[in-house]
C-alpha atoms as a PDB file:
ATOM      1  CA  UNK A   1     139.905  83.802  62.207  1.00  0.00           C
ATOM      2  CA  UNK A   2     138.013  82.506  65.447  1.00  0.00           C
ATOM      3  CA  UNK A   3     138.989  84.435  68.886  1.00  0.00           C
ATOM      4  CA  UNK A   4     139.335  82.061  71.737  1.00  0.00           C
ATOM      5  CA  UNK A   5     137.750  83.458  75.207  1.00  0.00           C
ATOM      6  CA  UNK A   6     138.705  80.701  77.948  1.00  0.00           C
ATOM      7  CA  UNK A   7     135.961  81.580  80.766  1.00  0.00           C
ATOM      8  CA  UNK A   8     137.139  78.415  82.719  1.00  0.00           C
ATOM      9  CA  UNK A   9     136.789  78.419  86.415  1.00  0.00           C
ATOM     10  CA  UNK A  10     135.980  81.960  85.950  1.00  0.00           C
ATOM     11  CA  UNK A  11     133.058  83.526  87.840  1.00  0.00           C
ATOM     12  CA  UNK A  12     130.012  85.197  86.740  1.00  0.00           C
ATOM     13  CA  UNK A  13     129.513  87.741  85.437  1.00  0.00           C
ATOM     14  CA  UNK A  14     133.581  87.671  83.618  1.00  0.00           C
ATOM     15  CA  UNK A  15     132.660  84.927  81.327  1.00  0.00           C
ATOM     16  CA  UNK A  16     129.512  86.995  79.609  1.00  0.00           C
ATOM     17  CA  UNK A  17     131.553  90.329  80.066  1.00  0.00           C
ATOM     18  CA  UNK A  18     134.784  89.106  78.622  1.00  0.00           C
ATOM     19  CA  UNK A  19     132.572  87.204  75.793  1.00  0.00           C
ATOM     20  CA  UNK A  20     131.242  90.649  74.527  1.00  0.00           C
ATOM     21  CA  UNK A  21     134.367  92.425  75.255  1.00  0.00           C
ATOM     22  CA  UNK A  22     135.773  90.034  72.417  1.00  0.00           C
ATOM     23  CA  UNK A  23     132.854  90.652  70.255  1.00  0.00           C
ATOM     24  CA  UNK A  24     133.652  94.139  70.278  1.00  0.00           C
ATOM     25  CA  UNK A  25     137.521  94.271  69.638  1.00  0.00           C
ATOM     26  CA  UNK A  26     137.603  91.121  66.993  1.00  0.00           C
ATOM     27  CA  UNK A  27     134.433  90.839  65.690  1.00  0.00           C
ATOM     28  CA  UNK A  28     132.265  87.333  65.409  1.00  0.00           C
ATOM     29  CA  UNK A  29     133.672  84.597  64.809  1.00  0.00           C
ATOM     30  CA  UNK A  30     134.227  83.902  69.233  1.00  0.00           C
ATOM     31  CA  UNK A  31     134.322  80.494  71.043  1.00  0.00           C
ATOM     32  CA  UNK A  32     134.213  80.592  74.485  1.00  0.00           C
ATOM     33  CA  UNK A  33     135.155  78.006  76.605  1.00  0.00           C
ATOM     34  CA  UNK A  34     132.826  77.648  80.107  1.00  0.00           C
ATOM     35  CA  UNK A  35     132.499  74.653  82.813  1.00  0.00           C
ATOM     36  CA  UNK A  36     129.448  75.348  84.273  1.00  0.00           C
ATOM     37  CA  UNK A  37     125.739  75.672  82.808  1.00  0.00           C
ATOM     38  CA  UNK A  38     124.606  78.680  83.885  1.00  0.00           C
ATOM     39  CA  UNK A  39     127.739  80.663  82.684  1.00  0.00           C
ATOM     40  CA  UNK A  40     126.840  78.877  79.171  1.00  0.00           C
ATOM     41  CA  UNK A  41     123.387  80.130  79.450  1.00  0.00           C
ATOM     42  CA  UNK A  42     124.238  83.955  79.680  1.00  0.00           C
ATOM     43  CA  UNK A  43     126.520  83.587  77.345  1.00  0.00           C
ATOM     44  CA  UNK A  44     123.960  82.275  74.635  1.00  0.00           C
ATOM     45  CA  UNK A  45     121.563  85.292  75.830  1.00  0.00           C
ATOM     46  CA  UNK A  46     123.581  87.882  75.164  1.00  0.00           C
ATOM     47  CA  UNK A  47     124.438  86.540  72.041  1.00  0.00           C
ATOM     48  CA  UNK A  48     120.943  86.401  70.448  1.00  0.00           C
ATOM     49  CA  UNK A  49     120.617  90.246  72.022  1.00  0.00           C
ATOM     50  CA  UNK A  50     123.553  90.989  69.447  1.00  0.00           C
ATOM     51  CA  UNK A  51     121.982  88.910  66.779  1.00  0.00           C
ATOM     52  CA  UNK A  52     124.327  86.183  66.737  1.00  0.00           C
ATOM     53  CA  UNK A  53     124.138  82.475  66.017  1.00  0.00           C
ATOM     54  CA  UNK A  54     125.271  80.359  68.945  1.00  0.00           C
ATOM     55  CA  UNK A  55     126.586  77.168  68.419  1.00  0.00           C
ATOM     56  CA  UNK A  56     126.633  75.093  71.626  1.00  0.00           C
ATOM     57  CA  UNK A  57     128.740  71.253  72.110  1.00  0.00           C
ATOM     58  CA  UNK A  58     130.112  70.227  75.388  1.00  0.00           C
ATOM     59  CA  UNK A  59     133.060  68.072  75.596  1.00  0.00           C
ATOM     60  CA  UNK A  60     134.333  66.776  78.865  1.00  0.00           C
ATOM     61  CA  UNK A  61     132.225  68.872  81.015  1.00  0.00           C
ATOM     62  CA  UNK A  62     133.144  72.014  79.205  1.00  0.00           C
ATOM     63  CA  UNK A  63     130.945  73.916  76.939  1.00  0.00           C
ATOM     64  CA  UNK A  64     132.280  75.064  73.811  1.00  0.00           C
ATOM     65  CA  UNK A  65     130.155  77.962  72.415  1.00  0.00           C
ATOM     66  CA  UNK A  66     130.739  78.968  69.247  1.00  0.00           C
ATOM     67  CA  UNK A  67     129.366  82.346  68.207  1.00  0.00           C
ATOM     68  CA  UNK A  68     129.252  83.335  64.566  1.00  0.00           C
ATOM     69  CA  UNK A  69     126.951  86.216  62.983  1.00  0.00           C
ATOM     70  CA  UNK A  70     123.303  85.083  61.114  1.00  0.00           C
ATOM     71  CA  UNK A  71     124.080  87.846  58.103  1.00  0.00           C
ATOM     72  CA  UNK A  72     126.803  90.161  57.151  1.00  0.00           C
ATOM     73  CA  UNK A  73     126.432  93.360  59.412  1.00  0.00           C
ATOM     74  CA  UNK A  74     123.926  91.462  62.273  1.00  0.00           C
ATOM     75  CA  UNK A  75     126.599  92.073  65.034  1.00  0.00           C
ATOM     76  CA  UNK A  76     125.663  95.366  67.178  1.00  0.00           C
ATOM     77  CA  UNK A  77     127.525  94.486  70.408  1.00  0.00           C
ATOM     78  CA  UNK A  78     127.906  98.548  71.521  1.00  0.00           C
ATOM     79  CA  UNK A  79     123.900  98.970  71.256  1.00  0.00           C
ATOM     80  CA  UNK A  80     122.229 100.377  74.659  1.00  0.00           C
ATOM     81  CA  UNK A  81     120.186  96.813  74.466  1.00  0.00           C
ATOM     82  CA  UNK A  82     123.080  94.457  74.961  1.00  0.00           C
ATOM     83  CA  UNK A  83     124.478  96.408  77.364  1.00  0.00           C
ATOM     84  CA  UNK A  84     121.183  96.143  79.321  1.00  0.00           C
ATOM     85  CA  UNK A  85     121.203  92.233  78.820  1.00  0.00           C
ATOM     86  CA  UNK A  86     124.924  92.138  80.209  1.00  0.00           C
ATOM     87  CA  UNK A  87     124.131  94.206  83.478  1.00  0.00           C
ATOM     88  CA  UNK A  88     120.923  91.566  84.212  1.00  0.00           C
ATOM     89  CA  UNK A  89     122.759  88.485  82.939  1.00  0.00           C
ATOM     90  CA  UNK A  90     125.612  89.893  85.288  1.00  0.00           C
ATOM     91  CA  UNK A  91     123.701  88.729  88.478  1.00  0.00           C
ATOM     92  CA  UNK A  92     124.164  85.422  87.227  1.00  0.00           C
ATOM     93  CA  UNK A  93     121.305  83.959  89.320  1.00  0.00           C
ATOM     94  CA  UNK A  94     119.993  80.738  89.349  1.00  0.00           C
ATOM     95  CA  UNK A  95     116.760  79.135  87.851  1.00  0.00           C
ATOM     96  CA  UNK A  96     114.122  78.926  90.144  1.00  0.00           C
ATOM     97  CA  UNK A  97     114.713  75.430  91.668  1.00  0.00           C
ATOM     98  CA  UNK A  98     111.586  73.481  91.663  1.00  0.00           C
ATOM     99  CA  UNK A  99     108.410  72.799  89.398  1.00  0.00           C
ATOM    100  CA  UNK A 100     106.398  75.402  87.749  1.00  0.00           C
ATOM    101  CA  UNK A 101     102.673  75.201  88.955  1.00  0.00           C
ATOM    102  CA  UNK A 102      99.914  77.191  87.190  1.00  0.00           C
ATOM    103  CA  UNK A 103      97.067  77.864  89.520  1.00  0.00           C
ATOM    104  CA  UNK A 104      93.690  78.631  87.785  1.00  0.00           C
ATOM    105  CA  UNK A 105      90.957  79.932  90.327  1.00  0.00           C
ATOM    106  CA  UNK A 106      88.585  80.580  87.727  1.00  0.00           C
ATOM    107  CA  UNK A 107      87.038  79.998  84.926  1.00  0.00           C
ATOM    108  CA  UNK A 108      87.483  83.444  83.289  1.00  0.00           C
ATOM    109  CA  UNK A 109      90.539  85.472  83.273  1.00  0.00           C
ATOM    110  CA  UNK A 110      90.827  88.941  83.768  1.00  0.00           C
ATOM    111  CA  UNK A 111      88.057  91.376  85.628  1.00  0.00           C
ATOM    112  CA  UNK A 112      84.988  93.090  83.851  1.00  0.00           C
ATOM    113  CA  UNK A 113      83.343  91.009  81.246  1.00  0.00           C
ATOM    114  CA  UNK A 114      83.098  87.107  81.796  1.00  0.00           C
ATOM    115  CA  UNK A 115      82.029  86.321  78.307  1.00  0.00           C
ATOM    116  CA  UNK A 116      85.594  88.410  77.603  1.00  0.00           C
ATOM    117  CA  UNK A 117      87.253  86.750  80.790  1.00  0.00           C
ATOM    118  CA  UNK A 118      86.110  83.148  79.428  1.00  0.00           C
ATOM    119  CA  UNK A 119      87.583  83.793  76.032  1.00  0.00           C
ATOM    120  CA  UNK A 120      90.942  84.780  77.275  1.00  0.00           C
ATOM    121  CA  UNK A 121      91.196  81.764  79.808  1.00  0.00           C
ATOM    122  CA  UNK A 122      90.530  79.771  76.824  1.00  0.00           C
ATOM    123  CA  UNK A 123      93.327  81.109  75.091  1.00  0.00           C
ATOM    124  CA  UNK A 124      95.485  81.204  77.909  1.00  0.00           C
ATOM    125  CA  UNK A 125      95.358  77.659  78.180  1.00  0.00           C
ATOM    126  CA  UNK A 126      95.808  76.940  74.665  1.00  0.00           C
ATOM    127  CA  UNK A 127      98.793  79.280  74.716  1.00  0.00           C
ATOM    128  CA  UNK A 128     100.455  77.143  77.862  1.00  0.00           C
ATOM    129  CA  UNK A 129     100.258  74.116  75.182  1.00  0.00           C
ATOM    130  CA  UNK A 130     102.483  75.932  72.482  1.00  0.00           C
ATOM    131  CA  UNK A 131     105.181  76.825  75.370  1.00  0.00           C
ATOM    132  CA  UNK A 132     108.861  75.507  74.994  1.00  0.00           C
ATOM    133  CA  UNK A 133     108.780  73.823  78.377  1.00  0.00           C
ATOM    134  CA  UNK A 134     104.957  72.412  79.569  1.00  0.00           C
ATOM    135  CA  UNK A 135     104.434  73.332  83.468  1.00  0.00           C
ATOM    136  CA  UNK A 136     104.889  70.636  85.422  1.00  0.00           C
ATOM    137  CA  UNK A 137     101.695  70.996  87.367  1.00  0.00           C
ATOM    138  CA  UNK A 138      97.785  72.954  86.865  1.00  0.00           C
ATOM    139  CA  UNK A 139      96.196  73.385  90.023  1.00  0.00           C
ATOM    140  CA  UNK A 140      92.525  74.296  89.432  1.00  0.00           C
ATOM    141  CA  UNK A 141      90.357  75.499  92.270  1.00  0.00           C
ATOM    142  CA  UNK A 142      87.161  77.328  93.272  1.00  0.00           C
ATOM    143  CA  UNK A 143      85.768  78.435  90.073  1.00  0.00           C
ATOM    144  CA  UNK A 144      89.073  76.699  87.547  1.00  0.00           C
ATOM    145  CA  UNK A 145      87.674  73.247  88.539  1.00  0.00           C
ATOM    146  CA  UNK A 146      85.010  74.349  86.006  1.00  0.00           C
ATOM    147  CA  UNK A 147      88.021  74.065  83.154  1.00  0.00           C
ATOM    148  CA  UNK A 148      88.127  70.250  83.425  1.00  0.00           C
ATOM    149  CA  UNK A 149      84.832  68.922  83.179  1.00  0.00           C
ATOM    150  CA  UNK A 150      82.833  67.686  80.215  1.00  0.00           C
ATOM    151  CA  UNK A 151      81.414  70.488  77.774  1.00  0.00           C
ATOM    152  CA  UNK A 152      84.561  72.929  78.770  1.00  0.00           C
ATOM    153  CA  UNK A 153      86.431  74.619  75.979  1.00  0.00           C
ATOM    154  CA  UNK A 154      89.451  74.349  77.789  1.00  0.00           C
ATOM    155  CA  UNK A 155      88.857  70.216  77.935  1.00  0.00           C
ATOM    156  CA  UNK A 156      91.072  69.548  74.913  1.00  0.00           C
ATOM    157  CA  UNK A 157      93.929  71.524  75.619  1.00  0.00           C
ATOM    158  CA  UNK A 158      94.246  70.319  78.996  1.00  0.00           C
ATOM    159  CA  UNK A 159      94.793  66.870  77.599  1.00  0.00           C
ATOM    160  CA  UNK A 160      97.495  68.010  75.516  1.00  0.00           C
ATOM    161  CA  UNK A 161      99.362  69.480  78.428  1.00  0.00           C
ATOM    162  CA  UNK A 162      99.024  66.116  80.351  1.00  0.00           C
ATOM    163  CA  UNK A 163     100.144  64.025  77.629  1.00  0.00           C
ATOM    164  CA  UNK A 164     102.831  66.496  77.334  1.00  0.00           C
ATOM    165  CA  UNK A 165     103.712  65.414  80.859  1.00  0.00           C
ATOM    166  CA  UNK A 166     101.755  67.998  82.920  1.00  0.00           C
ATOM    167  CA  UNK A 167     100.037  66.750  86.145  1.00  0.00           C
ATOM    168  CA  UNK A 168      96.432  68.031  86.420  1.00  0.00           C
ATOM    169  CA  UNK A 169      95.029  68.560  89.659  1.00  0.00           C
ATOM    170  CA  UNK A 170      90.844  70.114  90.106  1.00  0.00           C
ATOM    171  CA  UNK A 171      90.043  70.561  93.753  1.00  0.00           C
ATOM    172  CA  UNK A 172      87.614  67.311  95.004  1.00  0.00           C
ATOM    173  CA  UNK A 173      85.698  69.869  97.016  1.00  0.00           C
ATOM    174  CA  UNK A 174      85.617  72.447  94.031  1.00  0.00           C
ATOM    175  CA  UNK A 175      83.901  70.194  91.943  1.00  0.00           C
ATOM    176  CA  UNK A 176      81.650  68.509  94.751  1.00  0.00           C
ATOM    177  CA  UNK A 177      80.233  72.214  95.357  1.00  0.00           C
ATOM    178  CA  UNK A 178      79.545  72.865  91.707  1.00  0.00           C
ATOM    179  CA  UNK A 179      77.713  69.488  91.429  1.00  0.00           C
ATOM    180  CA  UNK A 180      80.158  68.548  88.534  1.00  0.00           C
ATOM    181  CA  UNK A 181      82.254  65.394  90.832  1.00  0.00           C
ATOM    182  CA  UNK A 182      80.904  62.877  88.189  1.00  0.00           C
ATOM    183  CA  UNK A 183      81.685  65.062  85.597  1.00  0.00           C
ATOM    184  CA  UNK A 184      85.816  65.116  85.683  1.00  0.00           C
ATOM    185  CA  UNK A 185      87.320  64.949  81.765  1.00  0.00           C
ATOM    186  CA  UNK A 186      90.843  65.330  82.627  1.00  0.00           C
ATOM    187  CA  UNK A 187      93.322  64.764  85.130  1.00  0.00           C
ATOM    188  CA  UNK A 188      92.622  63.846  88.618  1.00  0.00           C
ATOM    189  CA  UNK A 189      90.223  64.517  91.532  1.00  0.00           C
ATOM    190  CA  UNK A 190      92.976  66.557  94.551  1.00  0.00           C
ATOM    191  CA  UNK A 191      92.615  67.847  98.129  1.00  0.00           C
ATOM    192  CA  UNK A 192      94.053  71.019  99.630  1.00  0.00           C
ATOM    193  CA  UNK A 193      96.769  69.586 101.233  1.00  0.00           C
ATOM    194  CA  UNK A 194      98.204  68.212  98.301  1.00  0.00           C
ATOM    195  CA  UNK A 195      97.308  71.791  96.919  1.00  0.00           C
ATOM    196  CA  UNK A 196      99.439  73.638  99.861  1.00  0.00           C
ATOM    197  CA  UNK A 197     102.352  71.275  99.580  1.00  0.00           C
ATOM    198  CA  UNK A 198     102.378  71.225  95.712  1.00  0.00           C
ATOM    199  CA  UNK A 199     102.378  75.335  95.763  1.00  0.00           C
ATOM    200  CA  UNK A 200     104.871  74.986  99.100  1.00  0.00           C
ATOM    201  CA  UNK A 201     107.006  72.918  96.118  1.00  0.00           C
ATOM    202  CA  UNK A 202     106.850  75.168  93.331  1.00  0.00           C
ATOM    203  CA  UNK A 203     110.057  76.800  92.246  1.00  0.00           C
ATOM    204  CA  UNK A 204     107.771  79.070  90.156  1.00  0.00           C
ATOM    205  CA  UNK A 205     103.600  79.750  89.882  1.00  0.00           C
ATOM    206  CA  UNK A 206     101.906  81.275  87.422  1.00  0.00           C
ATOM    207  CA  UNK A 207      98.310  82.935  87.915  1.00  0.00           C
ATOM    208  CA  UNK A 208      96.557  84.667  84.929  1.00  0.00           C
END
């Protein structure tokens, strides 16, 4: 039979505390009733850190979360981890508000070998394509502008991040002082102010 925690109008970090408290004394089956999107977050974390299936619906601007266990014997809820992923989910913090910008400086990633350092920025953009959520913006600059021109490896993969949505800025001057300006494959031709305000923006950047 299904235990009932009502986390309503209750403040982080009760409704992940009293969600695992449940877990421990009754076992899964556990709903848990929250009104606010963050609280259902956490919840759903600490969940899959006790190797439970979370079942999510929200109904009248409440969240119904329904956890159940994947296979007989998959709930640990006393292990050292998910006590570890209540104390960090107990700051309850907020996403990051505002876009996530990748900035890509050069054309290799890494320090010591740039046949290595090219290889890996190749598959670090590839890698940004197979992400849950594309960035919302790649900034490339000084030697990155080099990523979106004809003949780069990187080419292809950039195109699937824009049609995935992603905006994709190369400096103007960048590619001016390489002699590649004619020689743009993807995205579009920026300046640094739009640079500074797009960074001055971000709720998050990512630099490899």
């Amino acid at each position: 039979m299904e235990v009932l925690v009502d986390a309503r109008g209750k403040a982080c970090p009760l409704p992940v505390i009293e969600t695992r408290n449940a877990l421990r004394e009754h076992g899964a089956p556990v709903v848990t009733l929250v009104d606010n999107d963050i609280a259902r977050q956490n919840v759903e974390k600490v969940a899959r850190q006790m190797g439970l299936l979370a079942e999510t619906r929200k109904e009248e601007g409440v969240w119904r979360i329904t956890l159940t266990a994947a296979q007989e014997g998959d709930l640990d809820a006393d292990s050292p981890e998910v006590d570890q992923a209540v104390e960090q989910l107990s700051s309850c913090a907020l996403p990051a508000p505002g876009p996530t910008v990748v900035v890509l400086s050069a054309d290799t990633m890494g320090v010591g070998d740039d046949t290595l350092g090219r290889a890996l920025m190749k598959g670090f953009v590839y890698a940004l394509t197979q992400l849950d959520e594309a960035p919302d913006t790649v900034l490339l600059y000084n030697g990155g502008a080099k990523l979106s021109v004809e003949g780069a490896e990187t080419v292809e993969d950039l195109k699937t991040l824009e049609e995935a949505g992603t905006e994709i800025l190369t400096c103007g001057t960048c590619l001016n002082h390489y002699g590649l300006t004619e020689q743009l494959a993807v995205g579009s031709v920026t300046n640094m102010y739009v640079i500074a305000e797009t960074l001055a923006k971000a709720g998050k950047v990512i630099r490899p």
